[in-house]
PDB file of N, CA and C in Angstrom:
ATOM      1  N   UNK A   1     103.347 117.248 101.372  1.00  0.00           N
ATOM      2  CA  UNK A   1     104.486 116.419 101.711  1.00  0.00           C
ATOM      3  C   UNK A   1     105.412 116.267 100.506  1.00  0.00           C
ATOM      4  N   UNK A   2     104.725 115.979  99.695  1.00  0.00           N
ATOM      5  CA  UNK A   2     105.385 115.698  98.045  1.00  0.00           C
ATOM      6  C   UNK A   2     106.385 117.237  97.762  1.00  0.00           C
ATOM      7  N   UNK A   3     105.640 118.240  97.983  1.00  0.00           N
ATOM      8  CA  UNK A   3     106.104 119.295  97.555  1.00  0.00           C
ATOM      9  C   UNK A   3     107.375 119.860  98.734  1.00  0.00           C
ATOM     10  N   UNK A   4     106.954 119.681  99.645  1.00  0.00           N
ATOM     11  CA  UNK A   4     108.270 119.229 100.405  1.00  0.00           C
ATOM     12  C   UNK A   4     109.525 118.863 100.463  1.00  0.00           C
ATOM     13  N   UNK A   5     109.728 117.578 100.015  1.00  0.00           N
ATOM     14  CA  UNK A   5     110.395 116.449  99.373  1.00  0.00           C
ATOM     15  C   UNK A   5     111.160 117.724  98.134  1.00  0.00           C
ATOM     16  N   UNK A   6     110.761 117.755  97.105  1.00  0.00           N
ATOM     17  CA  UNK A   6     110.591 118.466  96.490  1.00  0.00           C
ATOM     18  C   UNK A   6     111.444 119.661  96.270  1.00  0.00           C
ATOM     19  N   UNK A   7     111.575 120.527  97.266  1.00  0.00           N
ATOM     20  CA  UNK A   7     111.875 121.816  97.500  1.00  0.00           C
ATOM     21  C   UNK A   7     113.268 121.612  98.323  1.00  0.00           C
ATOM     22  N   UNK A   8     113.437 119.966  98.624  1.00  0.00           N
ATOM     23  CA  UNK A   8     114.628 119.953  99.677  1.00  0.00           C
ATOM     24  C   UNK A   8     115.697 119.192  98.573  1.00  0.00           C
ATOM     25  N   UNK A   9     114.835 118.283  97.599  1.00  0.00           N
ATOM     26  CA  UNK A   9     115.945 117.644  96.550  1.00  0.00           C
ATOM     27  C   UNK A   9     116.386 119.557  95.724  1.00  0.00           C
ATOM     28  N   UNK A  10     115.820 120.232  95.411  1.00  0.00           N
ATOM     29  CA  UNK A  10     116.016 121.378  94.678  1.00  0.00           C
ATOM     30  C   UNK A  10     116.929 122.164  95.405  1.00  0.00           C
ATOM     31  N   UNK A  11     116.834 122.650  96.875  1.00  0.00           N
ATOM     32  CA  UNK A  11     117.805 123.298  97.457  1.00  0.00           C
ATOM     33  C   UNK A  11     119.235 123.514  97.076  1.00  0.00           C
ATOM     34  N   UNK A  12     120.197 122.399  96.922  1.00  0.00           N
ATOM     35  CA  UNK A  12     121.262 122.415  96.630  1.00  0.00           C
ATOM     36  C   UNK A  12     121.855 123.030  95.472  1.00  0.00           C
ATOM     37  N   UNK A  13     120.782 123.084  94.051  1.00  0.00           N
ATOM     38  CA  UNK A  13     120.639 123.713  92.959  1.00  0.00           C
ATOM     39  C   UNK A  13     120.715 124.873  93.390  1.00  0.00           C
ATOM     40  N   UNK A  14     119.499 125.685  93.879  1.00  0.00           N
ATOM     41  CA  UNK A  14     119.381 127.070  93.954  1.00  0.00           C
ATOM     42  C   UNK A  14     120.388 127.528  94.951  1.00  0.00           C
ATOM     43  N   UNK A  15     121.277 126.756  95.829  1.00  0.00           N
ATOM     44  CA  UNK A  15     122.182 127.317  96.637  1.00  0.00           C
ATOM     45  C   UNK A  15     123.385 127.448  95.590  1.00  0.00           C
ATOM     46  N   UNK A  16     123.656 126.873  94.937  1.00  0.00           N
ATOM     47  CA  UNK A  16     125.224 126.514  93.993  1.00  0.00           C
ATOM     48  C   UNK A  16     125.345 128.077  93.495  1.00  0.00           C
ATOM     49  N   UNK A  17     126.734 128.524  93.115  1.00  0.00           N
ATOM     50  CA  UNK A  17     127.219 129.972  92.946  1.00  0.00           C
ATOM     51  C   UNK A  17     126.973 129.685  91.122  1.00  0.00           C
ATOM     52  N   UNK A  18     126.948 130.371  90.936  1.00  0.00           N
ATOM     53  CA  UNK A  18     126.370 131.053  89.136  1.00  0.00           C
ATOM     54  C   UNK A  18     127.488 132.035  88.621  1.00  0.00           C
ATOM     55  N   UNK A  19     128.736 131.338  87.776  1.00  0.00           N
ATOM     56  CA  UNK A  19     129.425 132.303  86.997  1.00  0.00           C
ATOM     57  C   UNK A  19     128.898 132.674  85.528  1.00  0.00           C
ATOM     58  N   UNK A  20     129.147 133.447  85.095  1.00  0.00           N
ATOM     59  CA  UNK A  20     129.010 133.678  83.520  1.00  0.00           C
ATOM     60  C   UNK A  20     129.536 132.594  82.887  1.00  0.00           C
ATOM     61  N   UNK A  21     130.231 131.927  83.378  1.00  0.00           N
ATOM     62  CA  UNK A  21     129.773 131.192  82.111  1.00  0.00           C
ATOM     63  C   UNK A  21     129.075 129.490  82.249  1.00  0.00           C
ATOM     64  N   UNK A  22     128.044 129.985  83.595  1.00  0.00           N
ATOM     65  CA  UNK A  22     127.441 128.863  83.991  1.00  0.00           C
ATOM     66  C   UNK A  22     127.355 128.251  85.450  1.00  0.00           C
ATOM     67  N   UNK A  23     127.044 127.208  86.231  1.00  0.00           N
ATOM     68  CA  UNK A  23     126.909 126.599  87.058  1.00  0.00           C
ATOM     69  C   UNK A  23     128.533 126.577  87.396  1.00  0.00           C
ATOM     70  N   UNK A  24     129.289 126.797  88.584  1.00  0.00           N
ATOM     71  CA  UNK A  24     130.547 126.332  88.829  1.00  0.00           C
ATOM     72  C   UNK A  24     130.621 125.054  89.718  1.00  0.00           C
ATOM     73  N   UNK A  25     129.389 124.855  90.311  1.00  0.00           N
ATOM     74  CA  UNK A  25     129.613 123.907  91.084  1.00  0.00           C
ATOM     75  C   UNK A  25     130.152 123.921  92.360  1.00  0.00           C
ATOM     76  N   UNK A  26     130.267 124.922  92.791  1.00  0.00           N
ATOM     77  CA  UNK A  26     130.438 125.637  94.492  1.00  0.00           C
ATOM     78  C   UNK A  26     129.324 125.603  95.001  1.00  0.00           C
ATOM     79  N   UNK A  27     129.484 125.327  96.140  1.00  0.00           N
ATOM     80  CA  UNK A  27     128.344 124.991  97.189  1.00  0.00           C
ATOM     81  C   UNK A  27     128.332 127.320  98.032  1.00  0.00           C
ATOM     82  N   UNK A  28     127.859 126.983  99.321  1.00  0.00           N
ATOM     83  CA  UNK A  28     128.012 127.742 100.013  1.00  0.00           C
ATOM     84  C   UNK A  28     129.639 128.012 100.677  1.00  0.00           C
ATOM     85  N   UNK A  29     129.731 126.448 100.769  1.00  0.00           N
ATOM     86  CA  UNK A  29     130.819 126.812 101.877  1.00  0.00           C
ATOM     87  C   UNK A  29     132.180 126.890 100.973  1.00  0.00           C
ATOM     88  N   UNK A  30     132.192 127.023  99.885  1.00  0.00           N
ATOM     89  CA  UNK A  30     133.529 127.632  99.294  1.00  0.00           C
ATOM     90  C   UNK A  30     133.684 125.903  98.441  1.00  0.00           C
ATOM     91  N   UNK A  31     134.948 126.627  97.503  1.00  0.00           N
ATOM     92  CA  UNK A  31     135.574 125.201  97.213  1.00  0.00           C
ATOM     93  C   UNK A  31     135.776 124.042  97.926  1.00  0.00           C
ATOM     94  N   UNK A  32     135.709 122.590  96.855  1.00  0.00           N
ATOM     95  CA  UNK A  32     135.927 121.739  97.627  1.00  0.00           C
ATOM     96  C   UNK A  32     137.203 120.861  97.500  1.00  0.00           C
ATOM     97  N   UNK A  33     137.744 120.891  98.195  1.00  0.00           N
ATOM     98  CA  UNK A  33     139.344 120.629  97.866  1.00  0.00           C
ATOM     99  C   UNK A  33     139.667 118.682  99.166  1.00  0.00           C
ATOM    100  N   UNK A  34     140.429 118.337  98.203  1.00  0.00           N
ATOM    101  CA  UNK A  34     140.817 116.949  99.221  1.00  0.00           C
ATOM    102  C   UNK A  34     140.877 117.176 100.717  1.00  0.00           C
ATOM    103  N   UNK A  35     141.788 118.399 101.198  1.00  0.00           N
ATOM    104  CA  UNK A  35     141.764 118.675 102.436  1.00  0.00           C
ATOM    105  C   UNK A  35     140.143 118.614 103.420  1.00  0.00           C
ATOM    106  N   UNK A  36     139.404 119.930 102.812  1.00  0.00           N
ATOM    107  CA  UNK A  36     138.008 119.369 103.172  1.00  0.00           C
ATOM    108  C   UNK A  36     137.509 118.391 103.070  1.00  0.00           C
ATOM    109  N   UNK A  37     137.526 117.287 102.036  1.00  0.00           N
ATOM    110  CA  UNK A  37     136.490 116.342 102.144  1.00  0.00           C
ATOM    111  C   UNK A  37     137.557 115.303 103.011  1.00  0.00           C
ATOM    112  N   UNK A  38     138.345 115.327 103.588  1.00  0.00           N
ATOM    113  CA  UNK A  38     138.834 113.932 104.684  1.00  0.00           C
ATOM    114  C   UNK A  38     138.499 114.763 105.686  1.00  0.00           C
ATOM    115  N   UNK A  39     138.680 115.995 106.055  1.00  0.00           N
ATOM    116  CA  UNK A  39     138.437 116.877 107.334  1.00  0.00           C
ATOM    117  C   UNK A  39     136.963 116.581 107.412  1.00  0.00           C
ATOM    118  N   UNK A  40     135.844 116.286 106.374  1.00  0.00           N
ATOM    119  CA  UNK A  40     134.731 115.953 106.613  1.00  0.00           C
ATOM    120  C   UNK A  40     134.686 114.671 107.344  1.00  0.00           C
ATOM    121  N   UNK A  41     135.298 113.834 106.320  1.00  0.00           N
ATOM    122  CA  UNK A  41     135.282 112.254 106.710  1.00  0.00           C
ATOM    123  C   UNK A  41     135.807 111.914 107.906  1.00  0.00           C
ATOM    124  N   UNK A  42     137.160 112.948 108.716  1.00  0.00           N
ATOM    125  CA  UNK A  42     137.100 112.667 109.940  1.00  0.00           C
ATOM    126  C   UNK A  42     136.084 112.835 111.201  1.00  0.00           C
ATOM    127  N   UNK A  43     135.509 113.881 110.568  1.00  0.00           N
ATOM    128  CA  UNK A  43     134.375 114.079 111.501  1.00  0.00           C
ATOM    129  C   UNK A  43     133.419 112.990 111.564  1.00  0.00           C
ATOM    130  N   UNK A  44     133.127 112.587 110.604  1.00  0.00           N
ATOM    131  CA  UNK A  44     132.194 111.976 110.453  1.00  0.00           C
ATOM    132  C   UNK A  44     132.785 110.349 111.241  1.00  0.00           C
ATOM    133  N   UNK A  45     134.024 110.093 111.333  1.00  0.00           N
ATOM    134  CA  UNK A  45     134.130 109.153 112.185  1.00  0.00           C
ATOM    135  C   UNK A  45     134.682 109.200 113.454  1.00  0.00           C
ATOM    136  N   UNK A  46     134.642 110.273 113.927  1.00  0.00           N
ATOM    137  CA  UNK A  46     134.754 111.225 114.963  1.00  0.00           C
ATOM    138  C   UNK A  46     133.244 110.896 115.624  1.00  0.00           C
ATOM    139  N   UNK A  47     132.213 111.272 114.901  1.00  0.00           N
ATOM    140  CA  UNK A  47     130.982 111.605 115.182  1.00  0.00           C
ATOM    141  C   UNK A  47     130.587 110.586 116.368  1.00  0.00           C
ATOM    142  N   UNK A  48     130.298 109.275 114.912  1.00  0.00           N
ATOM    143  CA  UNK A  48     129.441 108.435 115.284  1.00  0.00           C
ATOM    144  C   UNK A  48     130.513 107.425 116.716  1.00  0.00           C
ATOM    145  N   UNK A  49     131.270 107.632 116.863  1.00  0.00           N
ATOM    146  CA  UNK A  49     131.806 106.890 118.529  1.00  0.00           C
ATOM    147  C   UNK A  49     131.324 107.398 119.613  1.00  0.00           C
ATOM    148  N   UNK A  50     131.405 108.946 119.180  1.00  0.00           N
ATOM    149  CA  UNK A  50     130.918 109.960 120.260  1.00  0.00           C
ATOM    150  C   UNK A  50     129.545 109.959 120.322  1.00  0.00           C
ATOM    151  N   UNK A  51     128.740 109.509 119.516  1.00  0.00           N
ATOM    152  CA  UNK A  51     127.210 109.591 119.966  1.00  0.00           C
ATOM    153  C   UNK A  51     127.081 108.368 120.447  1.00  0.00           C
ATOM    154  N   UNK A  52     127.523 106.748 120.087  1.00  0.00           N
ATOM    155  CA  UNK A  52     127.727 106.208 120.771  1.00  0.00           C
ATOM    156  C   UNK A  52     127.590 105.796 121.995  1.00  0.00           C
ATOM    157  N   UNK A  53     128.929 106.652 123.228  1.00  0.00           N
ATOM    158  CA  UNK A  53     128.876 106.694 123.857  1.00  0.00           C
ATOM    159  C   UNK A  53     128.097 107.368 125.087  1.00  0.00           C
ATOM    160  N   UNK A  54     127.913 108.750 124.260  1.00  0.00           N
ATOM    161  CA  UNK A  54     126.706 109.649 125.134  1.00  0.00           C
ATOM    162  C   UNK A  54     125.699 109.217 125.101  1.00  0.00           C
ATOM    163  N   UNK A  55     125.120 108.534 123.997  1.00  0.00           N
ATOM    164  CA  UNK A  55     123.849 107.694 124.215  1.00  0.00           C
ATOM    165  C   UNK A  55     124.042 106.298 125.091  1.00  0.00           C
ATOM    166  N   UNK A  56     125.249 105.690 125.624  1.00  0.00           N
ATOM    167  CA  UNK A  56     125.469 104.344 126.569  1.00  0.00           C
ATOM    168  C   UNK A  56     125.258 104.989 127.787  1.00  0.00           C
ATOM    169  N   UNK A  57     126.433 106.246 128.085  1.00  0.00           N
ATOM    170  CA  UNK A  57     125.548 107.313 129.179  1.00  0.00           C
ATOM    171  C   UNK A  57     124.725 107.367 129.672  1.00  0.00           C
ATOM    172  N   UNK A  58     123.557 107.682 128.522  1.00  0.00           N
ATOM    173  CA  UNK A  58     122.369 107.989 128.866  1.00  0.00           C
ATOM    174  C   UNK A  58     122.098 106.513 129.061  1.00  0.00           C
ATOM    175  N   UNK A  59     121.681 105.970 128.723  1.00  0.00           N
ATOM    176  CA  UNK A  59     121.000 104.540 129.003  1.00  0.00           C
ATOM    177  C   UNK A  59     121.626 104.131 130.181  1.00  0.00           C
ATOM    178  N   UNK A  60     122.927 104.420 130.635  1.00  0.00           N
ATOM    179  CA  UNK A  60     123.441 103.932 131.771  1.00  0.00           C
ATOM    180  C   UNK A  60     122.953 104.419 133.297  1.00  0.00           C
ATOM    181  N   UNK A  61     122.620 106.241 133.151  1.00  0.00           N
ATOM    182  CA  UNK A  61     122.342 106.306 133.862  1.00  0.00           C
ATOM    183  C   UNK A  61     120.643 106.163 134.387  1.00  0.00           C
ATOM    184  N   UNK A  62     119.775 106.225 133.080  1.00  0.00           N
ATOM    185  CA  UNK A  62     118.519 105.449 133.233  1.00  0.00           C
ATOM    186  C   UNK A  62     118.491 104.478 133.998  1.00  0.00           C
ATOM    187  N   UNK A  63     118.864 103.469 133.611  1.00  0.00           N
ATOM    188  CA  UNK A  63     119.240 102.123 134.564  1.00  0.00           C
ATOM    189  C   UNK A  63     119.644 102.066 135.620  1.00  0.00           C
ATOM    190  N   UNK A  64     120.500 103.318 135.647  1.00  0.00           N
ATOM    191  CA  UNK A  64     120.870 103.019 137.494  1.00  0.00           C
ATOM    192  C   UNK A  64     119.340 103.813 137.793  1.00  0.00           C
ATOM    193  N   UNK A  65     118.812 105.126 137.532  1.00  0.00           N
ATOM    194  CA  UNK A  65     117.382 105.511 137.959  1.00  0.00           C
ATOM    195  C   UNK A  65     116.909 104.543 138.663  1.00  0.00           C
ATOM    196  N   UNK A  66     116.283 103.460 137.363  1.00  0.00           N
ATOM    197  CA  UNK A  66     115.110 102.395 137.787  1.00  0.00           C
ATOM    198  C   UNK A  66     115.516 101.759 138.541  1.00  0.00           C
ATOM    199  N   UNK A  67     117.109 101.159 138.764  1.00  0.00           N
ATOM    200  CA  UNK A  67     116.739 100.143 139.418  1.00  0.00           C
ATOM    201  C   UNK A  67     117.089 100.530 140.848  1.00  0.00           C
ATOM    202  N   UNK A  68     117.451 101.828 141.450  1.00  0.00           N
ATOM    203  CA  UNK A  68     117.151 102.820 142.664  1.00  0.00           C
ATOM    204  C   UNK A  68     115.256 102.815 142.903  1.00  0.00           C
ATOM    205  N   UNK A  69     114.905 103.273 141.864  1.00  0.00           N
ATOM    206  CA  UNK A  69     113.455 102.756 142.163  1.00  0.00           C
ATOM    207  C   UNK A  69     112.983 101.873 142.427  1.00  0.00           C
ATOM    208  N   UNK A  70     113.255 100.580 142.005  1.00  0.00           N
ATOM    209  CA  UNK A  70     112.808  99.143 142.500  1.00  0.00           C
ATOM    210  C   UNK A  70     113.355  98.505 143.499  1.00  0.00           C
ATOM    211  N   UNK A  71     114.364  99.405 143.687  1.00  0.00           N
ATOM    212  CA  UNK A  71     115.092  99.038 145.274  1.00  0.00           C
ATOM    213  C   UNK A  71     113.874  99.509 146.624  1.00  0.00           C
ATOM    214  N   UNK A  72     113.617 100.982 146.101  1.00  0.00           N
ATOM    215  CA  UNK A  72     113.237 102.062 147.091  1.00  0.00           C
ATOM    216  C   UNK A  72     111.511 100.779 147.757  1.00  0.00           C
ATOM    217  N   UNK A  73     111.090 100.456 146.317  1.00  0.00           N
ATOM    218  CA  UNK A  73     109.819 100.262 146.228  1.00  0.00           C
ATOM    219  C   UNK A  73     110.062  98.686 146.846  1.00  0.00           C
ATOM    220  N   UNK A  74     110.926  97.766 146.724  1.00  0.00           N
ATOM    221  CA  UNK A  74     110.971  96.798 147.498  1.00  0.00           C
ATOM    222  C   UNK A  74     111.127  96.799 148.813  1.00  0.00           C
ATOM    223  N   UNK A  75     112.285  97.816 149.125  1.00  0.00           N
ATOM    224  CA  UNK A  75     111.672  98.624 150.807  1.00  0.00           C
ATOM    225  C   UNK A  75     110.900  99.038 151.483  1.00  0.00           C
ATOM    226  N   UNK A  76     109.863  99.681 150.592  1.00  0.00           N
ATOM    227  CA  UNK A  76     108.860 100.058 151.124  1.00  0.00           C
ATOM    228  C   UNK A  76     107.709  98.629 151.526  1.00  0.00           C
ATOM    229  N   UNK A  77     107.889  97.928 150.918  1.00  0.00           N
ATOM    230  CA  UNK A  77     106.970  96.572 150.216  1.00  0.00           C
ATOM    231  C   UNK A  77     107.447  95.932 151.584  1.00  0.00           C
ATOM    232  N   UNK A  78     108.835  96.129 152.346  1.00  0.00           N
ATOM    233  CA  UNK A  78     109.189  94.864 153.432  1.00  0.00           C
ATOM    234  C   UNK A  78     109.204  95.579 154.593  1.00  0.00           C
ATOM    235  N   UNK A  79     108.955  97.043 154.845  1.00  0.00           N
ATOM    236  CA  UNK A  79     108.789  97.760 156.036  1.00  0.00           C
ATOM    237  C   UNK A  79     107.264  97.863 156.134  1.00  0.00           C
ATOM    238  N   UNK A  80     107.517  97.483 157.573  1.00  0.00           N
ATOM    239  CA  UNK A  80     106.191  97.077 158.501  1.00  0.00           C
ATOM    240  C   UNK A  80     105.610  98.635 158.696  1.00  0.00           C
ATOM    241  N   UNK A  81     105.996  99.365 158.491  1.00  0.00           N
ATOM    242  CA  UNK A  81     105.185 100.992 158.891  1.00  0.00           C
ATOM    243  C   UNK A  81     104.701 101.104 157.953  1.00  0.00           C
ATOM    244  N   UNK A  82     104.567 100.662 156.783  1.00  0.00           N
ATOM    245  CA  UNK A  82     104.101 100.898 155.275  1.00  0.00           C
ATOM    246  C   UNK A  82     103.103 100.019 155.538  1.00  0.00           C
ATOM    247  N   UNK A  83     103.020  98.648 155.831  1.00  0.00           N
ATOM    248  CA  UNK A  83     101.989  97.801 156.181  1.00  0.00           C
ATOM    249  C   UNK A  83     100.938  97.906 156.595  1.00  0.00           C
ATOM    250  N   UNK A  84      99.901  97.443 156.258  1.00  0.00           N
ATOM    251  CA  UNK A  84      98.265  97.549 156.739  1.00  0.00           C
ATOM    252  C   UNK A  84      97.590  99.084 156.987  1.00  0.00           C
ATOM    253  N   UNK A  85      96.866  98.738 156.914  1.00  0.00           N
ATOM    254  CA  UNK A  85      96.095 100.116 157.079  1.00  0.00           C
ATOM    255  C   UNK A  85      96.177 101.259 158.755  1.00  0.00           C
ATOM    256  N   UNK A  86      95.117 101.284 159.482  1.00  0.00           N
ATOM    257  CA  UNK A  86      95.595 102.281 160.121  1.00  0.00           C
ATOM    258  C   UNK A  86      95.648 101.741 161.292  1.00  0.00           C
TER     259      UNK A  86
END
C-alpha cells in the first residue's frame, strides 16, 4: 500500500519533459499558460453542478421506483384475491 502511495506521489516527476539544461517543468499536456489554467477552472465549475444534478436524477428516479413499490405492495395487502389461503 505504502509503496503504492509512493509510486503515485513520484509519477508526476518521472512524467515532466527533461531539457539539457534540466527539469523544464512541462507536464504531458504541453505548456501551461493562463488560458489553460481558467479553461481548467471552468471545467471544474462546470463539473461539479453537473454531477450534482445527475446524481438528484438518480436519486429522483429511485424514489419514484420505491415508492411504485409500496404502492403495488399496499394493493396487493387490500385485494381480497391475495387474501387467505386457498
Amino acid at each position: 500500500m505504502s509503496s503504492a502511495l509512493v509510486l503515485l506521489l513520484l509519477a508526476p516527476v518521472a512524467m515532466a519533459n527533461i531539457n539539457e539544461g534540466g527539469v523544464s517543468g512541462e507536464g504531458t499536456y504541453g505548456e501551461t499558460t493562463d488560458r489553460v489554467v481558467t479553461n481548467a477552472g471552468f471545467m471544474v465549475i462546470a463539473f461539479f453542478p453537473l454531477l450534482i444534478f445527475v446524481l438528484s436524477m438518480l436519486q429522483w428516479r429511485l424514489d419514484k421506483r420505491r415508492d411504485a413499490r409500496k404502492a403495488a405492495a399496499k394493493a396487493r395487502r387490500t385485494n381480497v384475491d391475495w387474501q387467505g389461503g386457498w
